[in-house]
N, C-alpha and C. Protein backbone atom coordinates (compact mmCIF):
# COMPACT_ATOMS: atom_id res chain seq x y z
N UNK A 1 131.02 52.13 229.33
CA UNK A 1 131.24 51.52 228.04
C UNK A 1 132.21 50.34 228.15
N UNK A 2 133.33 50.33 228.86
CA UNK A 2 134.26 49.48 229.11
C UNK A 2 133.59 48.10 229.59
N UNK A 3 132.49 48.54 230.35
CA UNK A 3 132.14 47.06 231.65
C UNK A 3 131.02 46.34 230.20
N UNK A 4 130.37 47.01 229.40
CA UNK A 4 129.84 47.02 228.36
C UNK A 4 130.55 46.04 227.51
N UNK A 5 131.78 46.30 226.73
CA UNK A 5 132.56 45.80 226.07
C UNK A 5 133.04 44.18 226.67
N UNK A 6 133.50 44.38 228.07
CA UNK A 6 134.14 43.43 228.86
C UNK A 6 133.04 42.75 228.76
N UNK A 7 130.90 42.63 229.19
CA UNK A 7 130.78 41.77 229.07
C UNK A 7 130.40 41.01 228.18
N UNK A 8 130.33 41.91 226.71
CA UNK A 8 130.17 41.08 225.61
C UNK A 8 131.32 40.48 225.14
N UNK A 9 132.70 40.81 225.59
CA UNK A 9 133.33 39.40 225.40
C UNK A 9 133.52 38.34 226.13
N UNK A 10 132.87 38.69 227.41
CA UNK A 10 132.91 37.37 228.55
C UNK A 10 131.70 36.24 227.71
N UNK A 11 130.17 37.00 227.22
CA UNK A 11 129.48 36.10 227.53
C UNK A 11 129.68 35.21 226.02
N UNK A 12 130.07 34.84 225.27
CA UNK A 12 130.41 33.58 224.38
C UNK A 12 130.92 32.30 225.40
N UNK A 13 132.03 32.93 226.22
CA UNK A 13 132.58 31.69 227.06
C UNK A 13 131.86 31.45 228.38
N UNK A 14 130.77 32.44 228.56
CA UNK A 14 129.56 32.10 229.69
C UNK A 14 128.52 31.07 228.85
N UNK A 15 128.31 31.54 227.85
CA UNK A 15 127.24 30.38 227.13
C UNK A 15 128.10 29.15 227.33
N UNK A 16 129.27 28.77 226.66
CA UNK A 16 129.72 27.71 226.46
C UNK A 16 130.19 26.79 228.02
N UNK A 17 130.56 27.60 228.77
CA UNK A 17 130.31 27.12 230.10
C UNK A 17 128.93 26.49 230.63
N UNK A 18 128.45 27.33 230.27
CA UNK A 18 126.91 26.76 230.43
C UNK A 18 126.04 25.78 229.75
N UNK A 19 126.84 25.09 228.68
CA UNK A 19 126.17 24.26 227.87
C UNK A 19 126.62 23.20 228.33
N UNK A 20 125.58 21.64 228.27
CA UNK A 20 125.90 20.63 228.60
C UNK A 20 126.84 20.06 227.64
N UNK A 21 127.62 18.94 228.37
CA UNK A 21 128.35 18.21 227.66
C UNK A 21 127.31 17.32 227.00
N UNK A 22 127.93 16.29 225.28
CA UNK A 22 127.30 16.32 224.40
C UNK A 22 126.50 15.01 225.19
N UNK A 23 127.07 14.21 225.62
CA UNK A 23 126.08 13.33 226.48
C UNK A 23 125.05 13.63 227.47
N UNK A 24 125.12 14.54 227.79
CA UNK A 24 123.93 15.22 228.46
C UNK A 24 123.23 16.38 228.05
N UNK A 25 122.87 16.44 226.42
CA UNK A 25 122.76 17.14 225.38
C UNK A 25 120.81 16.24 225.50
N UNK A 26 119.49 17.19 225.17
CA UNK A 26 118.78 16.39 224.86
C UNK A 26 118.70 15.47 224.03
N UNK A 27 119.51 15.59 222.91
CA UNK A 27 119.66 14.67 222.09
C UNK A 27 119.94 13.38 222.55
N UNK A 28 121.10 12.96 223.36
CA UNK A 28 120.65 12.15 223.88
C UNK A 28 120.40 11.48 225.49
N UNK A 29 119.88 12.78 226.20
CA UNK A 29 119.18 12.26 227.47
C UNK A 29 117.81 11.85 227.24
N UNK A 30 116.97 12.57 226.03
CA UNK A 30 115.88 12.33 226.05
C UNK A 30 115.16 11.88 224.81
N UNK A 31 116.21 11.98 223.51
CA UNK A 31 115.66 11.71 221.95
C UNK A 31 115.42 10.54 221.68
N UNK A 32 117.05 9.80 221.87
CA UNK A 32 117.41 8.78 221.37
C UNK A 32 118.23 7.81 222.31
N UNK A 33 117.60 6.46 221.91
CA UNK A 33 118.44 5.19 222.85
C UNK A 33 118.75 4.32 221.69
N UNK A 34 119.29 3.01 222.25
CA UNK A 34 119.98 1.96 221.91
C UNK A 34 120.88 2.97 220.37
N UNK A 35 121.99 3.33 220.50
CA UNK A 35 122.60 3.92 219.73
C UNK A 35 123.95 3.21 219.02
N UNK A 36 124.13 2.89 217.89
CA UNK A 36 125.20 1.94 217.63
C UNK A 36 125.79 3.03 216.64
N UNK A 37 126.97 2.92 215.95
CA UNK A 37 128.13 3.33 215.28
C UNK A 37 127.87 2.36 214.09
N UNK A 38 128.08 2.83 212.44
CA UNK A 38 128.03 2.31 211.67
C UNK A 38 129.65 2.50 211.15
N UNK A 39 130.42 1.47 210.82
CA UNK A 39 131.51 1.32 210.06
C UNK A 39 131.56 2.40 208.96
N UNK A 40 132.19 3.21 209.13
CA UNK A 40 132.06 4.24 207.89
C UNK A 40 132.72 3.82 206.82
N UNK A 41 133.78 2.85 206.60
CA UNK A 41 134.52 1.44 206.31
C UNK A 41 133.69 1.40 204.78
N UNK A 42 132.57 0.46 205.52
CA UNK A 42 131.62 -0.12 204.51
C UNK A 42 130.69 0.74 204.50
N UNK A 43 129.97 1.62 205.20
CA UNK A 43 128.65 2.24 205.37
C UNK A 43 128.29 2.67 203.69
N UNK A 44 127.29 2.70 203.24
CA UNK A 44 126.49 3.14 202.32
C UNK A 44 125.05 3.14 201.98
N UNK A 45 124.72 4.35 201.81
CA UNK A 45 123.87 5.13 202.22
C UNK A 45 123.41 6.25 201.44
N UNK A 46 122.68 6.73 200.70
CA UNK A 46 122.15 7.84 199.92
C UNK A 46 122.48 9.03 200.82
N UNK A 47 122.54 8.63 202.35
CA UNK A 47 122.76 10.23 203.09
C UNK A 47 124.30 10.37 202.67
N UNK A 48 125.00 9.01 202.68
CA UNK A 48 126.35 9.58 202.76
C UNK A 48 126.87 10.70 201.62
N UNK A 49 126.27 10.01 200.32
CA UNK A 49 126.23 10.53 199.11
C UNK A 49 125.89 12.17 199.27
N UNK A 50 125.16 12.43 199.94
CA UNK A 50 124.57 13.81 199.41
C UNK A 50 125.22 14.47 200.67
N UNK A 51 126.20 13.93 201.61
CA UNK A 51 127.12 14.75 202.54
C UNK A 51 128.28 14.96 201.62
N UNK A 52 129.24 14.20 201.13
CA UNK A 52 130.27 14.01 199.98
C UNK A 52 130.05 15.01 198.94
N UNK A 53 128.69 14.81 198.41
CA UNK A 53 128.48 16.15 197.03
C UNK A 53 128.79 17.38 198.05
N UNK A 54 128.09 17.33 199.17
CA UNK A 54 128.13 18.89 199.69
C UNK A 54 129.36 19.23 200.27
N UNK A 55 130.60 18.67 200.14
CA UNK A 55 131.97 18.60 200.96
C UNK A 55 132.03 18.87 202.56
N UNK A 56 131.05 17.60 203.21
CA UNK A 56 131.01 17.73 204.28
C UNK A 56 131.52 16.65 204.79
N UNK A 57 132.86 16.79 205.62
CA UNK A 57 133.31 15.96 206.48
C UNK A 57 132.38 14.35 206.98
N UNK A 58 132.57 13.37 207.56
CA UNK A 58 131.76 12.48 207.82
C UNK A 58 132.78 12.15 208.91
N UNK A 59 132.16 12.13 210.34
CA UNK A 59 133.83 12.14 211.86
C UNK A 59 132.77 10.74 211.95
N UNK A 60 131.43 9.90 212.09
CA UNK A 60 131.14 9.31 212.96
C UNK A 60 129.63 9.35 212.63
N UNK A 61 129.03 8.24 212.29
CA UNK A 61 127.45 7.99 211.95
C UNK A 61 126.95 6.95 213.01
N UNK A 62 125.89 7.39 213.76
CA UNK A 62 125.71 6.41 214.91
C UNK A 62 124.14 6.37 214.01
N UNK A 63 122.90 4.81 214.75
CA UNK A 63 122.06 5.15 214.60
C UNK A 63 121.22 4.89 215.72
N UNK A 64 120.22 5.09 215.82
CA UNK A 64 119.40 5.10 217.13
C UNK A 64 117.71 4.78 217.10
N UNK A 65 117.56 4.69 218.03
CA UNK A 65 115.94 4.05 217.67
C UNK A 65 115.54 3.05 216.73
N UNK A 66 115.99 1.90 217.09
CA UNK A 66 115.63 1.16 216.23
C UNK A 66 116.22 1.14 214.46
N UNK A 67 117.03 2.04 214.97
CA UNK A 67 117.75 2.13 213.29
C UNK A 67 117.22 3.02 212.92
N UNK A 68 116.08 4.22 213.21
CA UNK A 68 115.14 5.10 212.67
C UNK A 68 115.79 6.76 212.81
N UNK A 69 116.71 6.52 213.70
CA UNK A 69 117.36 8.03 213.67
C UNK A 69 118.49 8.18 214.08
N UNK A 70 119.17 8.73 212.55
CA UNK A 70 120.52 8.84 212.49
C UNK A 70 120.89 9.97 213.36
N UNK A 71 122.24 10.08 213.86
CA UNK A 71 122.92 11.07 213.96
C UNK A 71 124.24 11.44 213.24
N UNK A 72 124.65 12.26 212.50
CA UNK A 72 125.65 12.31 211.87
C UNK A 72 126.67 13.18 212.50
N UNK A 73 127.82 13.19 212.74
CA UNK A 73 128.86 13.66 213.45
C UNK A 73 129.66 14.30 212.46
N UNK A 74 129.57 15.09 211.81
CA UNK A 74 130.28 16.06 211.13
C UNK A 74 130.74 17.26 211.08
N UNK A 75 131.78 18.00 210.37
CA UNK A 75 132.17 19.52 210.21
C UNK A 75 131.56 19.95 209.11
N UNK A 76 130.53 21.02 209.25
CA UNK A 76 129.84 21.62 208.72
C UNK A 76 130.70 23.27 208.24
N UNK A 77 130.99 23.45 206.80
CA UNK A 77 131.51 23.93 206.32
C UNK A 77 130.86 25.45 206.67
N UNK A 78 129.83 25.89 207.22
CA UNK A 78 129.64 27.34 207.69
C UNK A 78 128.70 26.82 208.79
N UNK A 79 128.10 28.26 209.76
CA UNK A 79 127.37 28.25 210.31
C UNK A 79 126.14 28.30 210.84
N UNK A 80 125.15 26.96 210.60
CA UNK A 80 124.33 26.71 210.21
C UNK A 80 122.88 28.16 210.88
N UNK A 81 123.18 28.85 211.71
CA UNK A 81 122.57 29.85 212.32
C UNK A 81 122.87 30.90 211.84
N UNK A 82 123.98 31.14 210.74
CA UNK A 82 124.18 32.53 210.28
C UNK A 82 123.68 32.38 208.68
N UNK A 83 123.90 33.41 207.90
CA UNK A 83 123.09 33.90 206.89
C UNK A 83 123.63 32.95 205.72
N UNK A 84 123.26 31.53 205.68
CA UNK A 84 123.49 30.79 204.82
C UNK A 84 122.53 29.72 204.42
N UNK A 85 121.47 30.42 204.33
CA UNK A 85 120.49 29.41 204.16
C UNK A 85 120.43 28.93 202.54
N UNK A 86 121.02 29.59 201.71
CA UNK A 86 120.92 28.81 200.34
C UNK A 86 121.91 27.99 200.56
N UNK A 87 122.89 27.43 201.73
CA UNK A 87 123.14 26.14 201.52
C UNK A 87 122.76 25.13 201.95
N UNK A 88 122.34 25.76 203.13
CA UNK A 88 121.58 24.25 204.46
C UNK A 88 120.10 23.89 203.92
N UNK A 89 119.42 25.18 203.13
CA UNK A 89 118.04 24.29 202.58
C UNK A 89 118.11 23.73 201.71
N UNK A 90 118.82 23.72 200.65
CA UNK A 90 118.99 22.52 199.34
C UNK A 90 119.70 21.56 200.32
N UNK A 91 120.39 21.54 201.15
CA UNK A 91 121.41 20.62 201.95
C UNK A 91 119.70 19.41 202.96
N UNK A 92 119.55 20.21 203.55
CA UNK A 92 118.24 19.34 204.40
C UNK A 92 117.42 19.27 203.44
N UNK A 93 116.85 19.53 202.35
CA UNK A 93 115.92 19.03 201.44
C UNK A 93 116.83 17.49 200.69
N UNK A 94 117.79 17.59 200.44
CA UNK A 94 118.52 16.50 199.61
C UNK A 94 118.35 15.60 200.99
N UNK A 95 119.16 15.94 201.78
CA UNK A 95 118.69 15.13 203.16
C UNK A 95 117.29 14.17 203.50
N UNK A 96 116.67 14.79 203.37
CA UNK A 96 115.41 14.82 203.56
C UNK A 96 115.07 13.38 203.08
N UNK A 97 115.25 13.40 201.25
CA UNK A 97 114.79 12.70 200.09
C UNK A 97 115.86 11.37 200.31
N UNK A 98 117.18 11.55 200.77
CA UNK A 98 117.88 10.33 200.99
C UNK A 98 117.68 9.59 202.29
N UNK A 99 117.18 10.74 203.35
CA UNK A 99 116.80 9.57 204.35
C UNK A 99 115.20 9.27 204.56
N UNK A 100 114.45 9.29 203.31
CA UNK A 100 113.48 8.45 203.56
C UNK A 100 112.11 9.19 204.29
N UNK A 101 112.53 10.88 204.50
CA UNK A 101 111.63 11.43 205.44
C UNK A 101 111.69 11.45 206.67
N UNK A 102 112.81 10.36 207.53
CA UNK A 102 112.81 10.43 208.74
C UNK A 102 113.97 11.75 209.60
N UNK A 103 113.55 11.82 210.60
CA UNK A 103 114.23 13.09 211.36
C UNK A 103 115.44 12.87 211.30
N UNK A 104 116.62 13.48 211.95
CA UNK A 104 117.84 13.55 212.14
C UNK A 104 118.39 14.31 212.76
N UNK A 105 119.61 14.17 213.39
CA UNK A 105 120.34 15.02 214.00
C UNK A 105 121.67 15.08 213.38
N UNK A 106 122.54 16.20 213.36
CA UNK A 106 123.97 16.65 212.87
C UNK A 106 124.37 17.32 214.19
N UNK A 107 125.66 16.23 214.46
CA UNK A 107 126.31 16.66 215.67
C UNK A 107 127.60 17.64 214.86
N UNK A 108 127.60 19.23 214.83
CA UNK A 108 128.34 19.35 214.37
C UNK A 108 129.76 20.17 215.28
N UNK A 109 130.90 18.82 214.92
CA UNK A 109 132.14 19.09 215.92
C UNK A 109 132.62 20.73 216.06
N UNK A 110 132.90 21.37 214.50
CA UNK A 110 133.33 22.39 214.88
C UNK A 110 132.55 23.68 215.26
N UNK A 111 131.15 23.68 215.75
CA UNK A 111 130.87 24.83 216.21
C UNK A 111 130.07 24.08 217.33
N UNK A 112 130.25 22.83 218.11
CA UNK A 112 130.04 22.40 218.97
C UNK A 112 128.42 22.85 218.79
N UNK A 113 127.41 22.27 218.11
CA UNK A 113 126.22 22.76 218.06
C UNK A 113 125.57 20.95 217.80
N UNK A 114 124.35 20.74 218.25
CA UNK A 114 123.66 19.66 217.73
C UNK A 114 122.20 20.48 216.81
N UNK A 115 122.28 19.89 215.52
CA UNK A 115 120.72 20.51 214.60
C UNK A 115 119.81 19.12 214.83
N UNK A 116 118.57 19.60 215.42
CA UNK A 116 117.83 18.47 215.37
C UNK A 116 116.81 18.82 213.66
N UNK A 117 116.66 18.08 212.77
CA UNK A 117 116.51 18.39 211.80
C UNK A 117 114.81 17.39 211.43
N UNK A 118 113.68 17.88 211.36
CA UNK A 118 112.40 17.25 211.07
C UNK A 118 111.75 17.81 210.25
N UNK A 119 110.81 16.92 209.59
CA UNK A 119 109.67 17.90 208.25
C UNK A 119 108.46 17.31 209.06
N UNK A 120 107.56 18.45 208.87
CA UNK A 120 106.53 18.69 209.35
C UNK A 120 105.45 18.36 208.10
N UNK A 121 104.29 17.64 208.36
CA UNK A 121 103.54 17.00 207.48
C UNK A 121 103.14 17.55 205.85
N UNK A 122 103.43 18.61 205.94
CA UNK A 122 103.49 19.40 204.72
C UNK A 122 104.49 19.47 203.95
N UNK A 123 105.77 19.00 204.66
CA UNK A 123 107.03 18.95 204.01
C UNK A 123 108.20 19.92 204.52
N UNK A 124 107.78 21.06 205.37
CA UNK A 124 108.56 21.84 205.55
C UNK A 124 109.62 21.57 206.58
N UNK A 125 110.88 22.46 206.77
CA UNK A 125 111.61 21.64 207.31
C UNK A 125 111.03 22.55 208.75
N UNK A 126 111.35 22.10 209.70
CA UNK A 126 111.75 22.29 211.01
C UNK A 126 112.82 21.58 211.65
N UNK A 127 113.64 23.06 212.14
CA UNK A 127 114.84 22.89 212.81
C UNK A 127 115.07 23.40 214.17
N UNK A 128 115.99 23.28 215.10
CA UNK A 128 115.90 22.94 216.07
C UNK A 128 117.45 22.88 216.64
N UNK A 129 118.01 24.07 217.28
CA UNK A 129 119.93 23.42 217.51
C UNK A 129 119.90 24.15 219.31
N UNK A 130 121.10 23.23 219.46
CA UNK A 130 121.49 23.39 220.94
C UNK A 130 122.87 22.66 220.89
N UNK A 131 123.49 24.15 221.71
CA UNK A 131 124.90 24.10 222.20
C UNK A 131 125.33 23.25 223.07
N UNK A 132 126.86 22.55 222.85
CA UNK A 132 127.37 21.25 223.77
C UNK A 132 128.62 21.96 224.01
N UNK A 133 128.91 22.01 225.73
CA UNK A 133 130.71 22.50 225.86
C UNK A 133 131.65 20.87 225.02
N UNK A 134 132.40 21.73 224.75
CA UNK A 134 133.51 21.00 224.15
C UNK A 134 134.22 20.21 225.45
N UNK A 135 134.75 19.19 225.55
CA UNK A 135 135.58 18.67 226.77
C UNK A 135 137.21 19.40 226.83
């Protein structure tokens, strides 16, 4: 029972060992190129709006592909994998409608997770996350 115990608290910091750093994250070894930083300064944006209603942090908005896919760098107020889906689906549906239909990613800092976030031709969402070690 002990070796039991010991390794369910080892393996959280075995996953996180094991996860790439965020630059060598698929997101972007294989998603997305030419990636620029928008002035959060001036930035405005219907996404920003419907991050603000939802009291979600804004650390860093890059965009990529041609301007076609954002990534948003934020602290996400719970955990988007645990039992909170009446907030993240009104949250990615509002999403959705402010960016136009196109995909996205949420780099989110404090649970070191990337959501790759897409609707599928019917509208539904499909999601998609993978762990980044922290530096």
């Amino acid at each position: 029972m002990a070796r039991l115990f010991a390794l369910l608290f080892l393996l959280p910091g075995l996953a996180a060992a094991a996860a790439p750093a965020l630059e060598n994250t698929e997101l972007y070894s294989k998603m997305v190129s030419d990636c620029h930083d928008v002035d959060l300064a001036t930035w405005k944006h219907p996404t920003r709006a419907v991050l603000e209603k939802n009291a979600i942090p804004i650390e860093r908005v890059q965009l990529c592909n041609g301007g076609h896919y954002p990534i948003f760098h934020v602290q996400l107020p719970y955990d988007p994998q645990g039992q909170t889906k009446d907030f993240f689906i009104p949250l990615y549906e509002q999403m959705r409608k402010a960016n136009g239909k196109w995909p996205y990613a949420f780099v989110a800092s404090n649970d070191a997770q990337v959501l790759y976030i897409s609707y599928r031709d019917n509208g539904t969402i499909a999601m998609d996350y993978e762990f980044y070690a922290v530096p």
